[in-house]
Protein backbone atom coordinates (compact mmCIF):
# COMPACT_ATOMS: atom_id res chain seq x y z
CA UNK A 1 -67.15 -123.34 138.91
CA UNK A 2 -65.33 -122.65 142.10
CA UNK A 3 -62.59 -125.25 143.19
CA UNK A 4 -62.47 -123.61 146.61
CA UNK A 5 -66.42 -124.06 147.01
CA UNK A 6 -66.25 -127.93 145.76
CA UNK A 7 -63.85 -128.45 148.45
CA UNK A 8 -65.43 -126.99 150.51
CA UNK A 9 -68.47 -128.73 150.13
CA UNK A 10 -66.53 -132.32 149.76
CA UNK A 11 -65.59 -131.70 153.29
CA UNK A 12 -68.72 -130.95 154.32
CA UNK A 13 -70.47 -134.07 153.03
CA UNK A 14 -67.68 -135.63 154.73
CA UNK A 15 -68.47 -134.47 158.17
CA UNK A 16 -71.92 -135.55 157.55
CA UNK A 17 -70.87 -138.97 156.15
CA UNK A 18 -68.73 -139.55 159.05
CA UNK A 19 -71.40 -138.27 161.65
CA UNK A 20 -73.86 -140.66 160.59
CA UNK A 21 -71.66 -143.42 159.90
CA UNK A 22 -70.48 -142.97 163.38
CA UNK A 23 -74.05 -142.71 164.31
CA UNK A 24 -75.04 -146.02 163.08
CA UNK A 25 -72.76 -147.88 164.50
CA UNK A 26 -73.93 -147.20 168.15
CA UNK A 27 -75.78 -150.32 167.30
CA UNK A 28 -73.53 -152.17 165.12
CA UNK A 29 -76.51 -154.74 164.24
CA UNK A 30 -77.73 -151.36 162.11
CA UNK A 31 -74.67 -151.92 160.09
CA UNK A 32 -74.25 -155.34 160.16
CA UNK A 33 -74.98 -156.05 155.95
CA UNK A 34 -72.02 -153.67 156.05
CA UNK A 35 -70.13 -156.29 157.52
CA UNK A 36 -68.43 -159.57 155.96
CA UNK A 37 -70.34 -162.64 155.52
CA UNK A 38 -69.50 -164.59 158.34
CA UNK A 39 -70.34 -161.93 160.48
CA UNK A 40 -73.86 -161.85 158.90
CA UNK A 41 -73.81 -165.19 158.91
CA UNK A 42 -73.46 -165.44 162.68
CA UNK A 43 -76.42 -163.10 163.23
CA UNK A 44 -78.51 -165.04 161.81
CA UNK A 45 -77.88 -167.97 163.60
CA UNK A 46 -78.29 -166.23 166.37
CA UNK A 47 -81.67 -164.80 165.82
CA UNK A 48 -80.06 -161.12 166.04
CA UNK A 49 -81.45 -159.93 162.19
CA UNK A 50 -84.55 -161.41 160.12
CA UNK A 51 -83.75 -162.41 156.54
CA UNK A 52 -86.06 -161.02 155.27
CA UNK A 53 -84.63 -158.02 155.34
CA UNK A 54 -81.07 -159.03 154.12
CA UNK A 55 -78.99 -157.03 151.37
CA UNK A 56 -80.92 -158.29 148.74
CA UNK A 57 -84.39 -158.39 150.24
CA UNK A 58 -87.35 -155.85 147.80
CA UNK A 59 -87.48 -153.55 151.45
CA UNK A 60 -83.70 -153.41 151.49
CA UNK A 61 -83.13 -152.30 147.61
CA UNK A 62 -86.63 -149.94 147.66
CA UNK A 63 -84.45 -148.33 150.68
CA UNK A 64 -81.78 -148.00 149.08
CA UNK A 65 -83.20 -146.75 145.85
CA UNK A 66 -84.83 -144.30 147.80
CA UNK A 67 -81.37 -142.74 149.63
CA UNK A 68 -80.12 -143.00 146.04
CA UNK A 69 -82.49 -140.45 144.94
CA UNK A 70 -82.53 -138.01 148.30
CA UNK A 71 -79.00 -138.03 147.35
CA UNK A 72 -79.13 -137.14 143.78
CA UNK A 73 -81.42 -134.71 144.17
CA UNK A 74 -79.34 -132.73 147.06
CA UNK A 75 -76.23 -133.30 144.92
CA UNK A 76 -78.24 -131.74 142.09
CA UNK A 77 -79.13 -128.87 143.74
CA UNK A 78 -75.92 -128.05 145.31
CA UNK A 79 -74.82 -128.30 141.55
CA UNK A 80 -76.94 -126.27 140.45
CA UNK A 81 -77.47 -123.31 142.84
CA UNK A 82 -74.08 -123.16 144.64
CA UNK A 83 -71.49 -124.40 142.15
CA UNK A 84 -73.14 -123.02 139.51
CA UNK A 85 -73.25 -126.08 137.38
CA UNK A 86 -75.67 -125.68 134.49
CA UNK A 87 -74.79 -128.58 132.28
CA UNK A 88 -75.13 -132.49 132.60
CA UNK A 89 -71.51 -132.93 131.83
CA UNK A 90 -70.62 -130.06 134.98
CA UNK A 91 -73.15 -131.46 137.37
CA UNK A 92 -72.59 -135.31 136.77
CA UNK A 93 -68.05 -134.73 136.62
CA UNK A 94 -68.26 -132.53 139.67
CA UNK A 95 -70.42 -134.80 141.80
CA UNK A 96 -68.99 -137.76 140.90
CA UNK A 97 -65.80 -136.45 141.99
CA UNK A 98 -67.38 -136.01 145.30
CA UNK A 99 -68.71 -139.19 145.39
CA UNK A 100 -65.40 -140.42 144.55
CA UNK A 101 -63.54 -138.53 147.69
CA UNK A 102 -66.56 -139.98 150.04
CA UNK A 103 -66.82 -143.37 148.92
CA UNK A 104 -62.89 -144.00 149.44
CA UNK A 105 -62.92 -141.81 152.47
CA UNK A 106 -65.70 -144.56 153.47
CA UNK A 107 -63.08 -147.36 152.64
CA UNK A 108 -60.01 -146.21 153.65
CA UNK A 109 -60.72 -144.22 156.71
CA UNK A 110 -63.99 -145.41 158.27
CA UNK A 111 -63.51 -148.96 157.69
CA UNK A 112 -60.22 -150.06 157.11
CA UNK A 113 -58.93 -147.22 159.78
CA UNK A 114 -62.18 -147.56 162.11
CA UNK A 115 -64.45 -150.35 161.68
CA UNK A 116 -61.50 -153.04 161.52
CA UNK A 117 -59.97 -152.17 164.48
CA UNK A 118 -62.61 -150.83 167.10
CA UNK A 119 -64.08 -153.11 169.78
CA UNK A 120 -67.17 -151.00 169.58
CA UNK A 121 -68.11 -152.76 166.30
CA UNK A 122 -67.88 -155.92 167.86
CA UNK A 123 -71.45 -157.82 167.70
CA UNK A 124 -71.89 -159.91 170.81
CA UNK A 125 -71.46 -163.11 170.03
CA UNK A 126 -69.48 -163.26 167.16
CA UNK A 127 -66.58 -162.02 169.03
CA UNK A 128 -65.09 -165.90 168.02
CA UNK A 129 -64.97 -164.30 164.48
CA UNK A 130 -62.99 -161.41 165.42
CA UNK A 131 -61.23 -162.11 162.85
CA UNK A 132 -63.65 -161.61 159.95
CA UNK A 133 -64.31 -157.90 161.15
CA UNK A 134 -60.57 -157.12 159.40
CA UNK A 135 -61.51 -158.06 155.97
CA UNK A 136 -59.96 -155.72 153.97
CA UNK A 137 -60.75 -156.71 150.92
CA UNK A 138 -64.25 -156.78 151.26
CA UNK A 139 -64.10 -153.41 152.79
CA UNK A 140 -62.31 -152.47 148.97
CA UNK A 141 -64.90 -154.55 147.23
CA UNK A 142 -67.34 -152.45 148.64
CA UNK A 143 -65.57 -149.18 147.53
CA UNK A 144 -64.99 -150.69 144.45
CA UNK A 145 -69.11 -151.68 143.65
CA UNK A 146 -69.45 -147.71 145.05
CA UNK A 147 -67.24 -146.70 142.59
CA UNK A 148 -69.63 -148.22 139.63
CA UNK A 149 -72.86 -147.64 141.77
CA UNK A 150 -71.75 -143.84 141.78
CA UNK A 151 -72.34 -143.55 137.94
CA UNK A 152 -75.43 -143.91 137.52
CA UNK A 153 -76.70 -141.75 140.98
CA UNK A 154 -74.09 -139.02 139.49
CA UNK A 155 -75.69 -139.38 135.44
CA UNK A 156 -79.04 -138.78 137.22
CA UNK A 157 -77.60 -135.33 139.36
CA UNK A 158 -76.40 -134.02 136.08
CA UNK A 159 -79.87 -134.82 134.26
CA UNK A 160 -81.93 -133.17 137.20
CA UNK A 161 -79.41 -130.00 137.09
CA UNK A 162 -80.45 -130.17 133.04
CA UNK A 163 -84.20 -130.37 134.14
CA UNK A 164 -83.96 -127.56 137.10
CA UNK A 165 -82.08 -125.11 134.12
CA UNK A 166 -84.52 -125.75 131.68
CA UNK A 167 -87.38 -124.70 134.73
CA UNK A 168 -85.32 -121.24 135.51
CA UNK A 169 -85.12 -119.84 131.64
């Protein structure tokens, strides 16, 4: 496998992380369960966002199950047909290292450097709770559940690059 391609490829998932990051946040109420719980809490109470479509709603987890698959299986193929990856143990190390560099570029640079600091973000309204939008740590909590959430999303990349070899014998 080809370190210079993996890079390569790590920054362009970046680009595309960060473009539709950046993209969702024209509206920040798209990105508000993103946000700390006060914040939430706020829209609520201000009719902004329906609970019943809150984190842990059966729409909200189907979507993300669903962009948890679209991802594995675009991981899997870039495994498999550009890097080369052939195994479960290639496919699953190689794109969880991936996931790795975009889930703390998520933390570090998009919210911590970004999202905590620009006015943009800023729901009106809760601009009394300014505060709340530099949260930190639940901005690293977040990265952290990614970290774990990445596991089982990168076990599944390295069993479809298993199933996609098996198909081109």
């Amino acid at each position: 496998m080809n370190m210079t391609l993996i890079i390569i490829e790590t920054l362009v998932l970046l680009v595309l992380f960060t473009a539709g990051a950046l993209a969702e946040s024209r509206d920040p109420i798209k990105i508000v369960y993103d946000l700390p719980q006060p914040i939430i809490d706020r829209c609520y109470e201000l009719g902004l966002i329906n609970k019943t479509k809150k984190l842990d709603s059966k729409e909200t987890k189907i979507k993300k199950l669903a962009a948890a698959l679209v991802i594995a299986v675009i991981l899997a193929l870039i495994m498999y047909f550009l890097n080369g990856a052939k195994t479960f143990l290639q496919a699953s190390l190689v794109s969880y290292g991936i996931w790795l560099v975009i889930n703390w570029f998520d933390c570090l640079v998009i919210d911590w450097g970004w999202a905590c600091h620009s006015k943009k973000i800023i729901i009106p309204g809760t601009e009394d709770i300014a505060a709340a939008y530099k949260d930190y740590a639940f901005h690293f909590k977040g990265a952290l559940i990614g970290t774990v959430i990445g596991l089982p999303v990168c076990a599944l990349v390295g069993l479809l690059v298993q199933v996609i070899a098996a198909i081109a014998k």
